[in-house]
Protein backbone atom coordinates (compact mmCIF):
# COMPACT_ATOMS: atom_id res chain seq x y z
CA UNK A 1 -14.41 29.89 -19.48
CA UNK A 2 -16.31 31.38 -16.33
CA UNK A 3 -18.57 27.92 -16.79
CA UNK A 4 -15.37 26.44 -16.36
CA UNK A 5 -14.02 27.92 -13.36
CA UNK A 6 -17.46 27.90 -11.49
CA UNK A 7 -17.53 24.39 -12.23
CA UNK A 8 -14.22 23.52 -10.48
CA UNK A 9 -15.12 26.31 -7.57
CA UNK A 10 -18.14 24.31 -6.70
CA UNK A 11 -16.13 20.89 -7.36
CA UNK A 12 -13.81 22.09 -4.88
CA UNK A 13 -16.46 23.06 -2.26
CA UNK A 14 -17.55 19.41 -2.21
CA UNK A 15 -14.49 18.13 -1.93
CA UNK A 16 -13.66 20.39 1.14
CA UNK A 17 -17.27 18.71 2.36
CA UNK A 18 -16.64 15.28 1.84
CA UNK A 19 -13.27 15.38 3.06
CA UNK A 20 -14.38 16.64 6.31
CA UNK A 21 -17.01 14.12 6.43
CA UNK A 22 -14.00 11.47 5.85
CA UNK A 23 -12.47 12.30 8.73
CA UNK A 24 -9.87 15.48 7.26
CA UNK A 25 -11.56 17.95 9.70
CA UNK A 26 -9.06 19.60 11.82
CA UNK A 27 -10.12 23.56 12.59
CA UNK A 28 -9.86 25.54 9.75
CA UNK A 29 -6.78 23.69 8.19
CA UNK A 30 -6.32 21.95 5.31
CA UNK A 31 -6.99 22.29 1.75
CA UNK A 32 -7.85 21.21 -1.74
CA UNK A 33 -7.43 23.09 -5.19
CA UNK A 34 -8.41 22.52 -8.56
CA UNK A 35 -6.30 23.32 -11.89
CA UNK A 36 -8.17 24.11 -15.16
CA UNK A 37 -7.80 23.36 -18.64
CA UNK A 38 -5.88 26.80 -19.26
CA UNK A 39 -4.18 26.45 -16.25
CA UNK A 40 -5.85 28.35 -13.81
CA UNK A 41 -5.71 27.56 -10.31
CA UNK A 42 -8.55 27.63 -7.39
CA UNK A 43 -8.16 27.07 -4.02
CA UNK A 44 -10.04 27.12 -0.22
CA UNK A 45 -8.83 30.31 1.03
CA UNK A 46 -7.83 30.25 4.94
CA UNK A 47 -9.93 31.50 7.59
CA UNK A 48 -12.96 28.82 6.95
CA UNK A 49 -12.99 24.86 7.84
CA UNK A 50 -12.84 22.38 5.33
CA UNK A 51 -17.39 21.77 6.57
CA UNK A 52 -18.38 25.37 6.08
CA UNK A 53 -16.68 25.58 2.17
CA UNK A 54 -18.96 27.56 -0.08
CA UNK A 55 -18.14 28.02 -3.71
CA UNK A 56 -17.35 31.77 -2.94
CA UNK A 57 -14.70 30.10 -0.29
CA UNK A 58 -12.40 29.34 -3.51
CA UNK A 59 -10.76 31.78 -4.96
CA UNK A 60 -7.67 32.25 -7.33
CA UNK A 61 -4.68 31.69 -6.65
CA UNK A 62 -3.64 34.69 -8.32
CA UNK A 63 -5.72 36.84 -6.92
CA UNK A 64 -3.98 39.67 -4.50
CA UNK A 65 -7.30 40.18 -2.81
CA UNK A 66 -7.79 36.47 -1.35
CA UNK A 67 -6.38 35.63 1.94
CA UNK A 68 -4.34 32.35 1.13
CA UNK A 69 -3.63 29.30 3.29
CA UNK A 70 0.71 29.72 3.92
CA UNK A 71 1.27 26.45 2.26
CA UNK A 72 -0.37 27.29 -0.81
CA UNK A 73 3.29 26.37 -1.86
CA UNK A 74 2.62 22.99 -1.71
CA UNK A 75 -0.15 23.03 -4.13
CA UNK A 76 1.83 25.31 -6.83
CA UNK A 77 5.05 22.99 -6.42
CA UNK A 78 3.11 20.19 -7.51
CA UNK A 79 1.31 21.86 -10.47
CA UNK A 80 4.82 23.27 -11.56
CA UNK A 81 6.41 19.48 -11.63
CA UNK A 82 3.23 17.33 -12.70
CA UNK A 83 1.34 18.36 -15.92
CA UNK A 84 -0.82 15.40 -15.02
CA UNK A 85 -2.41 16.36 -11.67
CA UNK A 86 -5.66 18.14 -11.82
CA UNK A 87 -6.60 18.20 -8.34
CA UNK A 88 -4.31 18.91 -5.28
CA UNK A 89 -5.24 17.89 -1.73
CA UNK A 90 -3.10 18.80 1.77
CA UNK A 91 -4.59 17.37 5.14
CA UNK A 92 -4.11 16.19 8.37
CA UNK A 93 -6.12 13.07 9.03
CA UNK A 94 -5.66 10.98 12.19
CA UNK A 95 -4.54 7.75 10.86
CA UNK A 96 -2.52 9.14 7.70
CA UNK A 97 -0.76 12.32 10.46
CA UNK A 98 0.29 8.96 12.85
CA UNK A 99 1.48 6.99 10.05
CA UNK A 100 3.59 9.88 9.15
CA UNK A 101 4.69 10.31 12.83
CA UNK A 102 5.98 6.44 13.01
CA UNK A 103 9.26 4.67 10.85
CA UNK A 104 6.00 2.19 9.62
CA UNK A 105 5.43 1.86 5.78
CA UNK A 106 1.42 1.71 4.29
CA UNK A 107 1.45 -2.10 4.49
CA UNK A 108 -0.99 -3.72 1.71
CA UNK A 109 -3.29 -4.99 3.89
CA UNK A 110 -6.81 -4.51 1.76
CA UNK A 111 -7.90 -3.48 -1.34
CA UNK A 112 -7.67 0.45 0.03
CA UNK A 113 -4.28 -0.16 0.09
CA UNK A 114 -3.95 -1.42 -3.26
CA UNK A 115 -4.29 2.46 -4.37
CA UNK A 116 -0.84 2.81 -3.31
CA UNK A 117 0.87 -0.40 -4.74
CA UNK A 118 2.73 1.30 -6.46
CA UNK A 119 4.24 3.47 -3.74
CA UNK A 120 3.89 5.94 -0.87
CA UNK A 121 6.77 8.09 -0.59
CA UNK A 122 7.54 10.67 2.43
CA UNK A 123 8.47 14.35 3.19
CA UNK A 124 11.14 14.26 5.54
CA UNK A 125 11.18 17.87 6.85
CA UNK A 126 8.12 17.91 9.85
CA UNK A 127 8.71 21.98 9.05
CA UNK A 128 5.91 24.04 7.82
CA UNK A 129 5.99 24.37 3.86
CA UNK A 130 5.78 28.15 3.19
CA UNK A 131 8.47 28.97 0.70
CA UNK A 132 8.71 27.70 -3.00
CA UNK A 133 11.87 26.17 -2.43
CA UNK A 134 10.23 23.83 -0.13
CA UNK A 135 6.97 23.67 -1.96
CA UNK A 136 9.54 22.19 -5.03
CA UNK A 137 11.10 19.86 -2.14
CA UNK A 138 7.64 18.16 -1.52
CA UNK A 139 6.62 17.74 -5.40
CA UNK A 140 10.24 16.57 -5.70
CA UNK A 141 9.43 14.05 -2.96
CA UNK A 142 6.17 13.15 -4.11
CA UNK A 143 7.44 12.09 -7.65
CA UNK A 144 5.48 10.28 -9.94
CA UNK A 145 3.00 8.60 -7.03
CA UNK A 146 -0.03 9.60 -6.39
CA UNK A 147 0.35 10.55 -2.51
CA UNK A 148 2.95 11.46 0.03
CA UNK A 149 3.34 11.34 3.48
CA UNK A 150 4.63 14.24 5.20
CA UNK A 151 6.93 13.25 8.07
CA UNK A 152 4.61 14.53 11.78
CA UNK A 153 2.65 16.80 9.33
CA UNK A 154 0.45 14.52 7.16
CA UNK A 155 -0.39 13.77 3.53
CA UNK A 156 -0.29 15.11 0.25
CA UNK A 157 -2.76 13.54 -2.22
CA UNK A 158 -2.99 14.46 -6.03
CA UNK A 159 -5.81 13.19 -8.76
CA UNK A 160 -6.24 13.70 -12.56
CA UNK A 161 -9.00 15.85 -11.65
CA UNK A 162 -10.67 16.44 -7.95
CA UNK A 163 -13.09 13.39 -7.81
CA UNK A 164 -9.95 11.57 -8.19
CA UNK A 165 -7.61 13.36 -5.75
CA UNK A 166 -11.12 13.40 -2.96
CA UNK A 167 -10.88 9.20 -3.66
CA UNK A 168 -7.26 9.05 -2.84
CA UNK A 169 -7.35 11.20 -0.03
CA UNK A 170 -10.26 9.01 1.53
CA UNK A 171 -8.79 5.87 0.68
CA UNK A 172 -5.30 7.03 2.13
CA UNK A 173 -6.91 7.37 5.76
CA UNK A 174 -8.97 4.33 5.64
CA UNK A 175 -5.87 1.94 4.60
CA UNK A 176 -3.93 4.23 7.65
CA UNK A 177 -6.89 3.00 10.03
CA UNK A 178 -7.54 -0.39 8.92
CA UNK A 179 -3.23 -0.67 9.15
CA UNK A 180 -3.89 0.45 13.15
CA UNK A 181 -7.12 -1.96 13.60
CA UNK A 182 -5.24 -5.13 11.90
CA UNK A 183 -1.74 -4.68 13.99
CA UNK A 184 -4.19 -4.51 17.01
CA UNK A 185 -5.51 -7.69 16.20
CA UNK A 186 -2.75 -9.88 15.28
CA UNK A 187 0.47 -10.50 12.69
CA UNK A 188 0.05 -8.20 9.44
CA UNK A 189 -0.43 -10.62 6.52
CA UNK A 190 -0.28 -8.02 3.15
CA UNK A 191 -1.44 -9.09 -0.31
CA UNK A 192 1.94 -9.68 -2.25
CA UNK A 193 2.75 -6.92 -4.28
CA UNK A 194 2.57 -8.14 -7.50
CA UNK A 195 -0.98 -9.24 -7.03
CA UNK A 196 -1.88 -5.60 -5.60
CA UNK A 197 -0.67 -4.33 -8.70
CA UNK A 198 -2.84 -6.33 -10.93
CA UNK A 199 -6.07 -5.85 -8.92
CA UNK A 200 -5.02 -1.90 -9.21
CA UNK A 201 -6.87 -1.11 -12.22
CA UNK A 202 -9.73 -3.44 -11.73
CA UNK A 203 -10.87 -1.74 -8.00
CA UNK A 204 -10.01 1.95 -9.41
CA UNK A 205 -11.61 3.08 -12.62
CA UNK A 206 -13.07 6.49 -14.04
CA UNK A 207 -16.64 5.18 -13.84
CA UNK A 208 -16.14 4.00 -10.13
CA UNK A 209 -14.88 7.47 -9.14
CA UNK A 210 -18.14 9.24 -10.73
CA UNK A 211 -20.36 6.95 -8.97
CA UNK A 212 -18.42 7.63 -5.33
CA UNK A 213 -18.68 11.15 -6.12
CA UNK A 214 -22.22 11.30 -7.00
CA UNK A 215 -22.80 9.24 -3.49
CA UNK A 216 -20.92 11.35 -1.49
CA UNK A 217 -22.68 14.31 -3.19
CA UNK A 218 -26.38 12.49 -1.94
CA UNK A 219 -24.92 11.62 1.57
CA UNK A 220 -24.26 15.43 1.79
CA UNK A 221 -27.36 16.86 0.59
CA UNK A 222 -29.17 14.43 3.22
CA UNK A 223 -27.15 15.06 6.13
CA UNK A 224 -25.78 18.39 5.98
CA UNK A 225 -27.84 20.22 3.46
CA UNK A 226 -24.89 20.25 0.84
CA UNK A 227 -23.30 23.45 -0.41
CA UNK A 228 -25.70 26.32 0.40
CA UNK A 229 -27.62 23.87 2.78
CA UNK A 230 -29.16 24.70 6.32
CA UNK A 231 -26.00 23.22 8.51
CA UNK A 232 -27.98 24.10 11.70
């Protein structure tokens, strides 16, 4: 069991990493968390950005000594309502915050996009999420997709497991910028829906998540040291 749980504290290290890397940096906000097989929960605690994560940056969520980010609620509304998400991520990227700020839907425009054929639904409340009865609003919102945008706040992204949830999250905020570049160039032309939805499993598989994973692991380790690593 403590294999277990280091496992998924150093799993959700990286993924604080590679998300800032991907363009989720923003102070010391945002956050991932991990569930495991007996349902235990870990989480970045607050006070560190999402480039300095260590593994002994993510702690418990049960335990009283950890300083906790306040919308921790959106991460234990989710686990409560999906026995199928692994892997929690809250952030506020550029292009996935301004989508959220705008009356504009995630238009199918590449094969990013395709991630989210089958739907991107929003959080209408631009509040703060800090109780449980809001943190059960979200998950309520969020359904049975895979991400949601929060309305002037940004996204919530989920995964089986957290190479999965770091994929969405990554993929979210490139088909948000490629969206921005495209309607700068011209008339949107989206891939019909039905097609997207075909060439969903093809693009996303288990084996094409590892490999991403194990790449972003290597970019890491050469440019920033990875965990532990001289960030000087």
């Amino acid at each position: 069991m403590v294999a277990v749980a280091q496992g998924l504290r150093d799993q959700v290290a990286w993924a604080c990493r590679i998300l800032a890397l991907e363009g989720y940096a923003d102070l010391t906000l945002g956050h991932v968390s991990a569930r495991g097989p007996e349902g235990e929960i870990w989480i970045k605690r607050k006070g560190v950005a999402l480039d300095e994560v260590e593994p002994e940056d993510v702690v418990a969520i049960d335990d009283t000594d950890a300083v906790l980010h306040l919308e921790t609620v959106i991460h234990t509304g989710v686990y409560a309502a999906r026995a199928d998400v692994g892997a929690v991520v809250h952030g506020h990227p550029p292009h996935g915050t301004a989508l959220a700020s705008t009356g504009a839907e995630l238009a199918l425009l590449t094969h990013d996009a395709v991630l989210f054929a089958e739907g991107l639904p929003r959080f209408e409340d631009p509040d703060l999420i800090i109780d449980e009865e809001q943190g059960d609003r979200v998950a309520a919102a969020l359904g049975g997709q895979r991400a949601l945008l929060l309305n002037n706040h940004g996204v919530l992204v989920t995964g089986k497991d957290v190479p999965w949830a770091v994929l969405t999250a990554v993929t979210l905020e490139r088909a948000a910028h490629l969206q921005t570049i495209a309607a700068a160039l011209g008339d949107l032309q989206p891939i019909e829906r039905r097609l997207a939805l075909q060439l969903l499993p093809d693009k996303y598989r288990d084996e094409f998540v590892a490999e991403y994973w194990s790449a972003w692991q290597r970019q890491l380790a050469r440019t920033r040291g990875g965990l532990g690593g001289d960030r000087s």
